[in-house]
Protein backbone atom coordinates (compact mmCIF):
# COMPACT_ATOMS: atom_id res chain seq x y z
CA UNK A 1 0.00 0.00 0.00
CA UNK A 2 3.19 2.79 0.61
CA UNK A 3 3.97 2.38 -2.82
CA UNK A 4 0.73 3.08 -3.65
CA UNK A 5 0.30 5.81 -1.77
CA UNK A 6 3.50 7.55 -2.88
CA UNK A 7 2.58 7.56 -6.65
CA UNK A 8 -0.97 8.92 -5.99
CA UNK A 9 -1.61 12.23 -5.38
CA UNK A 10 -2.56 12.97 -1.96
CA UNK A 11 -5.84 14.11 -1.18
CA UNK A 12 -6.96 17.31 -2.32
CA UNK A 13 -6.15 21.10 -2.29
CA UNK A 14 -9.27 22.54 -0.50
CA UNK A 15 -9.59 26.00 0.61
CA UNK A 16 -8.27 26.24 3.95
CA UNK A 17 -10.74 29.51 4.93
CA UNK A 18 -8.93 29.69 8.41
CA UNK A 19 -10.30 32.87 9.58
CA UNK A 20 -10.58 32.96 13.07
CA UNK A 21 -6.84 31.20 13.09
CA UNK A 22 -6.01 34.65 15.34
CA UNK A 23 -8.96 34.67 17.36
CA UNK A 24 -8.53 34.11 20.91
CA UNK A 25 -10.80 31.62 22.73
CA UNK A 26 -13.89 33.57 24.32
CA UNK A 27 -15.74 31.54 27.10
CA UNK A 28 -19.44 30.93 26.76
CA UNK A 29 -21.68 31.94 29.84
CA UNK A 30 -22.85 28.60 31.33
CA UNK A 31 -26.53 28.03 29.61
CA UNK A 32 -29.68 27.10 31.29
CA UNK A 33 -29.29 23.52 30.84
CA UNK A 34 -27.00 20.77 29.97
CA UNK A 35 -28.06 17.34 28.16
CA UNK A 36 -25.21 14.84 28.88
CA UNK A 37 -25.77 11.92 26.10
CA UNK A 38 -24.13 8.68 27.52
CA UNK A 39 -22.79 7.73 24.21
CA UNK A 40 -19.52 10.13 23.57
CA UNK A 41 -17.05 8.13 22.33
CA UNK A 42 -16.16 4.84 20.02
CA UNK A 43 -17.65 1.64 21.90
CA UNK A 44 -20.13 0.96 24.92
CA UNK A 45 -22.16 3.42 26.26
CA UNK A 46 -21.88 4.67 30.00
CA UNK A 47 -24.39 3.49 32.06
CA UNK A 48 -26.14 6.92 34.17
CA UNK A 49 -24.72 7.02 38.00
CA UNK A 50 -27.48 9.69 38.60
CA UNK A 51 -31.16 10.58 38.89
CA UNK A 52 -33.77 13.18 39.12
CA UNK A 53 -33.05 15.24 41.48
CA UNK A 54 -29.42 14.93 42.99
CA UNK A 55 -27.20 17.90 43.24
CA UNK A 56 -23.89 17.46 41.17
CA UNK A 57 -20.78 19.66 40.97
CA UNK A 58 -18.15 20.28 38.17
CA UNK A 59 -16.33 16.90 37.71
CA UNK A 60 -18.65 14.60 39.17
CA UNK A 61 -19.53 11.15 37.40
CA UNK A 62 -23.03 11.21 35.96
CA UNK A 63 -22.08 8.15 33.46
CA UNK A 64 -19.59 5.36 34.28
CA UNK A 65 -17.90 3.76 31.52
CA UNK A 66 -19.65 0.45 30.31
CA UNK A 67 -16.87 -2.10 29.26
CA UNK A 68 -12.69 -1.26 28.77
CA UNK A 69 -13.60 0.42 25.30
CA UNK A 70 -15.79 3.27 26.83
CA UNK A 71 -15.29 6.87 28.97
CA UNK A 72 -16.92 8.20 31.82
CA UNK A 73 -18.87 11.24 31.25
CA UNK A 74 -18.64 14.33 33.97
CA UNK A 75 -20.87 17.66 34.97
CA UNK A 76 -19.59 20.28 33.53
CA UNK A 77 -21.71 22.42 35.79
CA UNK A 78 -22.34 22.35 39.68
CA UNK A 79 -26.61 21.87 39.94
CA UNK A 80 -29.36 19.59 39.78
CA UNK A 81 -30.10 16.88 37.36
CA UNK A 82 -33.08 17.45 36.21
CA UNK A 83 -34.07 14.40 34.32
CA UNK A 84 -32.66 10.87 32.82
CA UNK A 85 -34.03 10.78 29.66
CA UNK A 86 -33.04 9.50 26.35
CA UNK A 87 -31.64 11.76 23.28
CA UNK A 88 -31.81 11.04 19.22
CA UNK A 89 -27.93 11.42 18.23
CA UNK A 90 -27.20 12.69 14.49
CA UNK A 91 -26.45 9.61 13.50
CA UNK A 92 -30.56 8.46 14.46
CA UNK A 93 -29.66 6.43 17.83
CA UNK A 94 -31.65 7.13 20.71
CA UNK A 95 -29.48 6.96 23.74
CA UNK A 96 -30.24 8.10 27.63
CA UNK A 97 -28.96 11.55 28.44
CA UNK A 98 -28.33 13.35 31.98
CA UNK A 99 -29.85 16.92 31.56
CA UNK A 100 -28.57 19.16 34.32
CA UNK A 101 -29.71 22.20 35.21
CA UNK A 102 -27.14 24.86 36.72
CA UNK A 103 -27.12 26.48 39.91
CA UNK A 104 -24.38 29.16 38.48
CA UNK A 105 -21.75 28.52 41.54
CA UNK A 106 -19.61 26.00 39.52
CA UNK A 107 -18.62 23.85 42.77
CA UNK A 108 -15.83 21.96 42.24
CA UNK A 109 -16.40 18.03 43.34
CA UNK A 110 -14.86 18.25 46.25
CA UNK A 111 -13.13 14.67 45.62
CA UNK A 112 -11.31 15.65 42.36
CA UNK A 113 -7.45 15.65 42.89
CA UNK A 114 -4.76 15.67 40.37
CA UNK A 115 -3.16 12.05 40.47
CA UNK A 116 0.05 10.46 40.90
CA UNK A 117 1.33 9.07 37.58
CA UNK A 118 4.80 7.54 37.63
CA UNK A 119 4.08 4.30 35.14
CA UNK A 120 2.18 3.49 32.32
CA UNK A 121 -0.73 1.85 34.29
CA UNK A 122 -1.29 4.60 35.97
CA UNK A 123 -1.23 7.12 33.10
CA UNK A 124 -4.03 5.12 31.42
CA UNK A 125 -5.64 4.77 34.79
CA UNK A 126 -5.50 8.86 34.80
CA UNK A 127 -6.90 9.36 31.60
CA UNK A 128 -9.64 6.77 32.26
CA UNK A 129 -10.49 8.91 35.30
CA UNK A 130 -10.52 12.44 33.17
CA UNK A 131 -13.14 10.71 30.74
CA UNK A 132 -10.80 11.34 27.87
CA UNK A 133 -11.13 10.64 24.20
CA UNK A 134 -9.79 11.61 21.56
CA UNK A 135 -10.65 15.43 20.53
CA UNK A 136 -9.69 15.33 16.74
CA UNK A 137 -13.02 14.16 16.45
CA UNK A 138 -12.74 10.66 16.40
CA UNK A 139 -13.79 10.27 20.12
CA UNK A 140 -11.69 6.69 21.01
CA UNK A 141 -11.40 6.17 24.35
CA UNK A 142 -7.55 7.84 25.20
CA UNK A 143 -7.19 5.10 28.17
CA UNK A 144 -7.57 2.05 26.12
CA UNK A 145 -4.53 4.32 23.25
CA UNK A 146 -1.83 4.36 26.30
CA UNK A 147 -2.15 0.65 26.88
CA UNK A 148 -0.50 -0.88 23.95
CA UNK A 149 0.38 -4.36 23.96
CA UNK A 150 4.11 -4.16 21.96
CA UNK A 151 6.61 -1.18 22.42
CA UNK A 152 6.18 2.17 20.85
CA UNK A 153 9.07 4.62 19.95
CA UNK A 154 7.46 7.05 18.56
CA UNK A 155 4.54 9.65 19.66
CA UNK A 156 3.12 12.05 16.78
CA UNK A 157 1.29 14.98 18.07
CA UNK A 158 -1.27 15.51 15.42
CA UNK A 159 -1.55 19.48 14.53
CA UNK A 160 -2.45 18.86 11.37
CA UNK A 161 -6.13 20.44 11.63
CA UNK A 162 -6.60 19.85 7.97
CA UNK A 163 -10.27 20.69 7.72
CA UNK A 164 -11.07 23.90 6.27
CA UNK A 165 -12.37 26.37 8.59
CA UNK A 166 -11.55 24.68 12.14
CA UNK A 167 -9.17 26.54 14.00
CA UNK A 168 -9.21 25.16 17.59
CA UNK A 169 -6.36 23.23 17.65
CA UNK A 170 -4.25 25.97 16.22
CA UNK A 171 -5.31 28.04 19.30
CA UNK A 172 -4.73 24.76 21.92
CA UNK A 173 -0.71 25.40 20.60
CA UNK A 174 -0.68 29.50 21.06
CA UNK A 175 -2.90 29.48 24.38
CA UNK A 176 -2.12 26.22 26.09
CA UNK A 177 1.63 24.97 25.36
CA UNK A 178 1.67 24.55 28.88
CA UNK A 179 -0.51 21.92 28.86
CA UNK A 180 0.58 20.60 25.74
CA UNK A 181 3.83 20.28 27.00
CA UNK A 182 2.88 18.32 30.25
CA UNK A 183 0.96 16.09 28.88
CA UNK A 184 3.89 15.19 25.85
CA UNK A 185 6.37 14.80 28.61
CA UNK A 186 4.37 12.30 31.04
CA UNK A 187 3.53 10.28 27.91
CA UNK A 188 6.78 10.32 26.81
CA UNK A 189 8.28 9.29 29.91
CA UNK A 190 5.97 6.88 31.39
CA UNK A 191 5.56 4.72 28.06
CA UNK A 192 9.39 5.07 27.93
CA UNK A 193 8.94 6.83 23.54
CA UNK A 194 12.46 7.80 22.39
CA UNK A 195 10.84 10.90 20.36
CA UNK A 196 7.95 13.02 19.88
CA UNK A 197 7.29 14.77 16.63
CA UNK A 198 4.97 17.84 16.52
CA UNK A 199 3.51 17.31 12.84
CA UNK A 200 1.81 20.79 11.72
CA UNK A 201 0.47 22.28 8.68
CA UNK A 202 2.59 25.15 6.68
CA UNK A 203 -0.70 27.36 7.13
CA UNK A 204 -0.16 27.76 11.12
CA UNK A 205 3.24 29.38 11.16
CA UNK A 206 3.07 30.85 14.38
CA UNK A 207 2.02 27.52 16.16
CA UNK A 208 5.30 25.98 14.12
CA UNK A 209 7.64 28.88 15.61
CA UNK A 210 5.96 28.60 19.38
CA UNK A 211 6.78 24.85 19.28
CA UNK A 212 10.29 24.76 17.24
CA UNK A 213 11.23 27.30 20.41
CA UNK A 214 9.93 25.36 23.19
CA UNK A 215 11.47 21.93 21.51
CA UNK A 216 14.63 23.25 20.60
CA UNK A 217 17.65 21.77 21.90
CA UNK A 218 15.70 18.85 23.95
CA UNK A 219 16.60 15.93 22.84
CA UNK A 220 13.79 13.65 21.31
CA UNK A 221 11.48 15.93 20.45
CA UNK A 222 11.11 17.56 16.46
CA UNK A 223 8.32 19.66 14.95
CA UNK A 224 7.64 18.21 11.19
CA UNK A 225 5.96 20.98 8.95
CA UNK A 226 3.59 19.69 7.12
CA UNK A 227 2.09 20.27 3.27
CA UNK A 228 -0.86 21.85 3.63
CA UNK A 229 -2.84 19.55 1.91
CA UNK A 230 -6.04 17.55 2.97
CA UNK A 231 -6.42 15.00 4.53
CA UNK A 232 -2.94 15.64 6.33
CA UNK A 233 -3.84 14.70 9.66
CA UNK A 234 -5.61 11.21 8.68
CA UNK A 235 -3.33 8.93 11.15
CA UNK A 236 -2.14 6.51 8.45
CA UNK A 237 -1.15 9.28 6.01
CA UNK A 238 -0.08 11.13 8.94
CA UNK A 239 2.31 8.42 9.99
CA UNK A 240 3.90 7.81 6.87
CA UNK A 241 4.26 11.16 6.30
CA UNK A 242 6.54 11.56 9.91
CA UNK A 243 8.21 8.23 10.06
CA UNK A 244 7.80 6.72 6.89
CA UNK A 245 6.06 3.48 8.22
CA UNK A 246 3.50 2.15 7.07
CA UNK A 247 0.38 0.53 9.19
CA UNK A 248 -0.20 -2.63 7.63
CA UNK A 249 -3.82 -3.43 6.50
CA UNK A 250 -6.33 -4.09 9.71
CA UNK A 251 -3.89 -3.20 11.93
CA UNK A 252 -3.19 -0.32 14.17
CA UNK A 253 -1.37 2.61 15.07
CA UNK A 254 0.47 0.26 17.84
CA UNK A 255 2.07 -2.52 15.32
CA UNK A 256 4.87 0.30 13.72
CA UNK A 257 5.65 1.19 17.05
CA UNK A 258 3.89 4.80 16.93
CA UNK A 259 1.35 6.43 19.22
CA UNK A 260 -0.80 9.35 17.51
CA UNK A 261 -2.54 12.17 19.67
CA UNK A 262 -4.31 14.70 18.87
CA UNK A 263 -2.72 18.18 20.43
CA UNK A 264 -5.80 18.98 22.42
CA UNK A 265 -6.12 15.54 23.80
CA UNK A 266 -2.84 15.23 24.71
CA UNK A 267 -3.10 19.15 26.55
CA UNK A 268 -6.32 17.81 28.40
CA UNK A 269 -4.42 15.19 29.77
CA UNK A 270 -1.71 17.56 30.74
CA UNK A 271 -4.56 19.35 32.45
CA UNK A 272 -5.92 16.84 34.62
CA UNK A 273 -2.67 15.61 35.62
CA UNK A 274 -2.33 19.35 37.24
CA UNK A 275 -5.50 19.77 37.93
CA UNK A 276 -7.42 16.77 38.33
CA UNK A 277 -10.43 17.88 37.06
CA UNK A 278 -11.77 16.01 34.10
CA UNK A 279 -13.09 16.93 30.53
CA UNK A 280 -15.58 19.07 31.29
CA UNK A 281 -15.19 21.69 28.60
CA UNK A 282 -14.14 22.37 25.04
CA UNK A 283 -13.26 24.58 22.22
CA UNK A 284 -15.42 24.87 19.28
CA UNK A 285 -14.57 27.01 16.31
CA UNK A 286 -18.16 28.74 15.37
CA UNK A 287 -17.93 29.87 11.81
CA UNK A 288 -19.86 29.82 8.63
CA UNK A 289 -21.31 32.15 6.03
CA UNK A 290 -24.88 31.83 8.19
CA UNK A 291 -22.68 32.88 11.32
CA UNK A 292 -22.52 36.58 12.43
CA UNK A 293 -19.54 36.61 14.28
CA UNK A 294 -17.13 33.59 13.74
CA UNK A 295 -14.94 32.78 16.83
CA UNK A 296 -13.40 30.26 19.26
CA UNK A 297 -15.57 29.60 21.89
CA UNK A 298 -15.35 27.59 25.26
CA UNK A 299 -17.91 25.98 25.97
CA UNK A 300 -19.28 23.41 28.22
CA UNK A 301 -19.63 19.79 27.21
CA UNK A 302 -23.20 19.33 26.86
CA UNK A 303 -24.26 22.77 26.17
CA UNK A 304 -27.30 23.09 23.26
CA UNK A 305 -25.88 24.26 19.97
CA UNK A 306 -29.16 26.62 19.37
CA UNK A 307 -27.13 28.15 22.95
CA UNK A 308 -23.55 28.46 20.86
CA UNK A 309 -25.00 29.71 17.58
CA UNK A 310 -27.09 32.21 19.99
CA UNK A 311 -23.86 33.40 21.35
CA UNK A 312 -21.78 34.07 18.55
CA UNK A 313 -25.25 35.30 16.48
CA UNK A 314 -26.54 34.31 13.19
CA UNK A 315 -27.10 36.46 9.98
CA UNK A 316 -29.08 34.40 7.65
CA UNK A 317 -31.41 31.32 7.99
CA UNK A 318 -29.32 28.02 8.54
CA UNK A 319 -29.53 25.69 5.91
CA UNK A 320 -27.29 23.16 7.09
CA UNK A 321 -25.65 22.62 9.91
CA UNK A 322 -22.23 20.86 10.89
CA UNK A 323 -20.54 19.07 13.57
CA UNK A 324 -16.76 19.19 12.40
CA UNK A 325 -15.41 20.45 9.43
CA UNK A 326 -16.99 20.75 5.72
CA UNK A 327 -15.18 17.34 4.87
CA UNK A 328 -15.83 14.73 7.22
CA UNK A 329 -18.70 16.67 9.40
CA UNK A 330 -21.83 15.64 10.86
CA UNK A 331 -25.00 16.92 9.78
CA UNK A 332 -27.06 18.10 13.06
CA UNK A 333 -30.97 17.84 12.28
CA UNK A 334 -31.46 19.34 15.25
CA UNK A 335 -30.03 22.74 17.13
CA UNK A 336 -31.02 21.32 20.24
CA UNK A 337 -28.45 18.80 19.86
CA UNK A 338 -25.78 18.84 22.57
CA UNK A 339 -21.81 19.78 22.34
CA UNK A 340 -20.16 16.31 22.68
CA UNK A 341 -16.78 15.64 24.01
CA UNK A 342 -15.40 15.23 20.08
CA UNK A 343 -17.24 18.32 18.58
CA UNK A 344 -14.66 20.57 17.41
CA UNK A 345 -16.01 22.84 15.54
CA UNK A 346 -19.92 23.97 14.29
CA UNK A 347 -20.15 25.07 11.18
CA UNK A 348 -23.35 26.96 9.80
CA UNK A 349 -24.27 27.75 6.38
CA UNK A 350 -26.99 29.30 4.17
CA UNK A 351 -29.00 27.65 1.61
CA UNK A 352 -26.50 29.35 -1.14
CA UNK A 353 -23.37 28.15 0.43
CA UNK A 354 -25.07 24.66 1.60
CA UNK A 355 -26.90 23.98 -1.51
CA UNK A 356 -24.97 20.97 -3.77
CA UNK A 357 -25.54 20.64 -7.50
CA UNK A 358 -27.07 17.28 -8.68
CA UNK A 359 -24.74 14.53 -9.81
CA UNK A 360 -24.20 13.80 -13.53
CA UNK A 361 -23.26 10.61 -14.92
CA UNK A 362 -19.40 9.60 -14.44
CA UNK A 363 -17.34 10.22 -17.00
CA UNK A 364 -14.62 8.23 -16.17
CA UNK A 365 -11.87 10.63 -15.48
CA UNK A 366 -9.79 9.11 -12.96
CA UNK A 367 -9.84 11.94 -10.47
CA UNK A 368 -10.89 9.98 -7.48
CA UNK A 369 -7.98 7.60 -7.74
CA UNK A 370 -5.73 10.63 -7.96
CA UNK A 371 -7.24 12.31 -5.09
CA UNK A 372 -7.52 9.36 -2.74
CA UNK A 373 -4.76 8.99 -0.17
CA UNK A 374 -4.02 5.64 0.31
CA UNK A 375 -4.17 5.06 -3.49
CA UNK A 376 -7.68 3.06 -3.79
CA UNK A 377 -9.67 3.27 -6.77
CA UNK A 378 -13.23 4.49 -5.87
CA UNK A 379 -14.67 4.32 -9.53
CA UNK A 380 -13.82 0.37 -9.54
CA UNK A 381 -15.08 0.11 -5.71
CA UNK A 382 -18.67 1.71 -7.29
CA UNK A 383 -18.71 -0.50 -10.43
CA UNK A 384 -18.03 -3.52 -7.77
CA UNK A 385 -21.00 -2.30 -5.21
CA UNK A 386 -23.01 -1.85 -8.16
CA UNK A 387 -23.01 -5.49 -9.04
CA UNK A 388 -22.62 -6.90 -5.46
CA UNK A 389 -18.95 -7.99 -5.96
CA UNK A 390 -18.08 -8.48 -2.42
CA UNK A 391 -14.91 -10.34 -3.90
CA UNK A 392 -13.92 -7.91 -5.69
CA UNK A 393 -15.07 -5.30 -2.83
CA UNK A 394 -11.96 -7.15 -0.59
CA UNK A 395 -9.87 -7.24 -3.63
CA UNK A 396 -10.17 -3.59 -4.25
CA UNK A 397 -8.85 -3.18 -0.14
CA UNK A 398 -12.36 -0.81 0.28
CA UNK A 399 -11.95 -1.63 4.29
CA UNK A 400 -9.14 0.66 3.82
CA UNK A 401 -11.45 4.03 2.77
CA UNK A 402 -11.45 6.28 5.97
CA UNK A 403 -13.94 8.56 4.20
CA UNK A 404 -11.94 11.14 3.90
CA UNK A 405 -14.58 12.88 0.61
CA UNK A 406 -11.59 13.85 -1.06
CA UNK A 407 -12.93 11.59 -3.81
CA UNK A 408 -16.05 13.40 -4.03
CA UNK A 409 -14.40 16.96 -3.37
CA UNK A 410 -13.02 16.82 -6.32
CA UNK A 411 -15.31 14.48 -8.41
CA UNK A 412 -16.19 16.81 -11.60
CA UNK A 413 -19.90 15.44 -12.16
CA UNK A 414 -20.30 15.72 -7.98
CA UNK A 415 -21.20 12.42 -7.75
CA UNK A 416 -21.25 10.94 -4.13
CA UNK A 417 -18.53 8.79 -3.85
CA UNK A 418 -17.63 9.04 -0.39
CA UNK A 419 -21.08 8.13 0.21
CA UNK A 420 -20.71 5.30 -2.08
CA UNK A 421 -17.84 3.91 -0.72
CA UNK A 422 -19.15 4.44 2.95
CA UNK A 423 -21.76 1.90 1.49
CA UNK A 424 -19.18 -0.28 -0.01
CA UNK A 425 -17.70 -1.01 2.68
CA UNK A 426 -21.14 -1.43 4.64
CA UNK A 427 -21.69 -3.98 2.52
CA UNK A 428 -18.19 -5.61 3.05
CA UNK A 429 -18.56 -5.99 6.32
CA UNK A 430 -22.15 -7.41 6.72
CA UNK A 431 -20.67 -9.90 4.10
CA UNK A 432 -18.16 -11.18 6.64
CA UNK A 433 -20.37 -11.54 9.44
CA UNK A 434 -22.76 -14.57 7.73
């Protein structure tokens, strides 16, 4: 597959439209309610530790993790809950949710302490208590990332932030290198990596500077500049493009010897291991041609969006609405849907900028296989999922499509091959389990 991905052309050259790159975070008054869905993350759900009527504080546990591939879910707020009640996600599962409503003192639980981390265990033990997953948007559990079962020698600290518009992670490097830094080191030292590299995009120079200074002259630690060119921060593409490796098909991060974090994950654990108070909050980068004033804002996990887009004001009717960035975002049907744990961004557009032109009839050009990263041939996958070719489906390697859209980004007749491939590989899978 690394030959293959060498002679294609790597993703695609979208717009980066990073304009609230110099905007400083602003923090959201707390809202009149929280809704606390118990699904957050990749695998189980939490099981609720509360009900109707108990008083919580900020950092207490209102879900507790349901099986080793889970996270516990906090208050971001000191109050009451108000109700256990269930919650349609974006994705059309109903799961319960802890709605809180705040008593505006923000009481810190008075049990929350930063821990003692000297080993690996105990690292994983302290992320496990912060409730952390990943913040790059993924949302894996961080816990179950620190316990790998072979050596690693290498930790990349993903800054690629690839996506146009977000901007978040470029202001967790200017605001909190602190925390950045502190949660590198303890990583670094209690999985016993010989070096870090900072991987960032060309197009946030001043986070590249800030980190080159605070790196340079320690010994194990590099900052790789990046091509700004999506989807840099994919971890596959990511890795090869830092170490060279190459993670073999079905396997993980774990089996080249390299850990991946994202920058504000690995700062939140820096947090908590000063603080000891758990993910509670988050920055979101609010922007969109439907959004009056685009910012960074921090806001509590949990908070409504129709509360965030309130904040930073609207100047046009929103025609569509997204968790995450314009290329692998989540559609939100709903503004009363909650800020997750993995939300990094909201992006809200107008029916001119959201509207998308109907698909013509493919003309065979050969784009997608040039745009796709790892080399794969989406027209072929199509043709095969067409014709219910599940041989030809594993031939073709479809299981190794992260959905990236760069086929469809740049897919003249704006076909939807993402989409198709998503189903591809839907269809792969189901195969395999008969």
């Amino acid at each position: 597959m690394l030959a293959r991905l060498k002679r294609a052309a790597k993703g695609a050259r979208v717009p980066h439209l990073k304009g609230t790159a110099g905007a400083a975070t602003v923090k959201m008054p707390l809202p009149e309610k929280i809704v606390l869905p118990m699904q957050q993350h990749i695998g189980a759900p939490c099981t609720p530790t509360v009900k109707k009527g108990d008083a919580v504080c900020v950092g207490t546990v209102v879900g507790r993790a349901g099986g080793p591939v889970s996270a516990d879910i906090h208050s971001g707020v000191s109050g009451t809950v108000e109700s256990v009640d269930s919650v349609l996600m974006s994705g059309g599962k109903s799961v319960p949710a802890v709605v809180i409503v705040p008593d505006g003192l923000q009481t810190p639980d008075p049990s929350l302490a930063p821990p003692q981390v000297t080993d690996a265990q105990s690292l994983a033990k302290a992320a496990r208590d912060c409730g952390l997953v990943g913040l790059g948007g993924a949302g894996f559990p961080v816990a179950v990332k620190l316990a790998p079962r072979s050596h690693l020698d290498t930790l990349v600290i993903n800054g690629a932030e690839c996506e146009p518009y977000l901007t978040a992670d470029n202001r967790e490097f200017l605001e909190c290198s602190d925390t950045v830094m502190r949660g590198v080191k303890a990583v670094k030292e209690c999985l016993s990596i010989e070096r870090v590299i900072f991987a960032i995009e060309r197009n946030k120079p001043e986070a590249i500077d800030l980190m080159f200074s605070l790196v340079q002259g320690a010994e194990g630690y590099s900052v790789k500049p990046l091509d700004s060119r999506y989807p840099q921060g994919a971890e596959k593409v990511l890795i090869e493009k830092t170490t060279g490796r190459e993670v073999p098909r079905g396997g993980l991060p774990a089996d080249v010897g390299v850990l991946v974090m994202n920058v504000t994950t690995v700062s939140a654990l820096g947090r908590f291991l000063d603080t000891g108070m758990p993910l509670t909050t988050r920055r979101l980068t609010v922007d969109g041609d439907a959004v009056e004033k685009p910012q960074n804002v921090e806001v509590v996990i949990g908070t409504p969006i129709r509360d965030v887009l309130a904040f930073c004001g609207l100047k046009g009717d929103v025609a569509k609405l997204l968790m995450g960035g314009p290329m692998m975002g989540i559609a939100v049907p709903d503004l009363d849907q909650p800020v997750l744990k993995q939300n990094n961004g909201l992006l809200a557009f107008t029916e001119k900028k959201a509207h998308i032109p109907a698909p013509g009839p493919c003309i065979r050009c050969g784009r997608c296989i040039e745009a796709c990263p790892l080399g794969l041939s989406p027209v072929e996958i199509a043709g095969a999922f067409n014709r219910g070719d599940v041989d030809a489906l594993n031939a073709l390697m479809v299981d190794l499509c992260m959905n990236c859209g760069s086929c469809t980004y740049v897919c003249p007749a704006k076909r939807p091959v993402s989409q198709t491939m998503g189903l591809a590989k839907l269809m792969q899978r189901k195969a395999g389990k008969k």
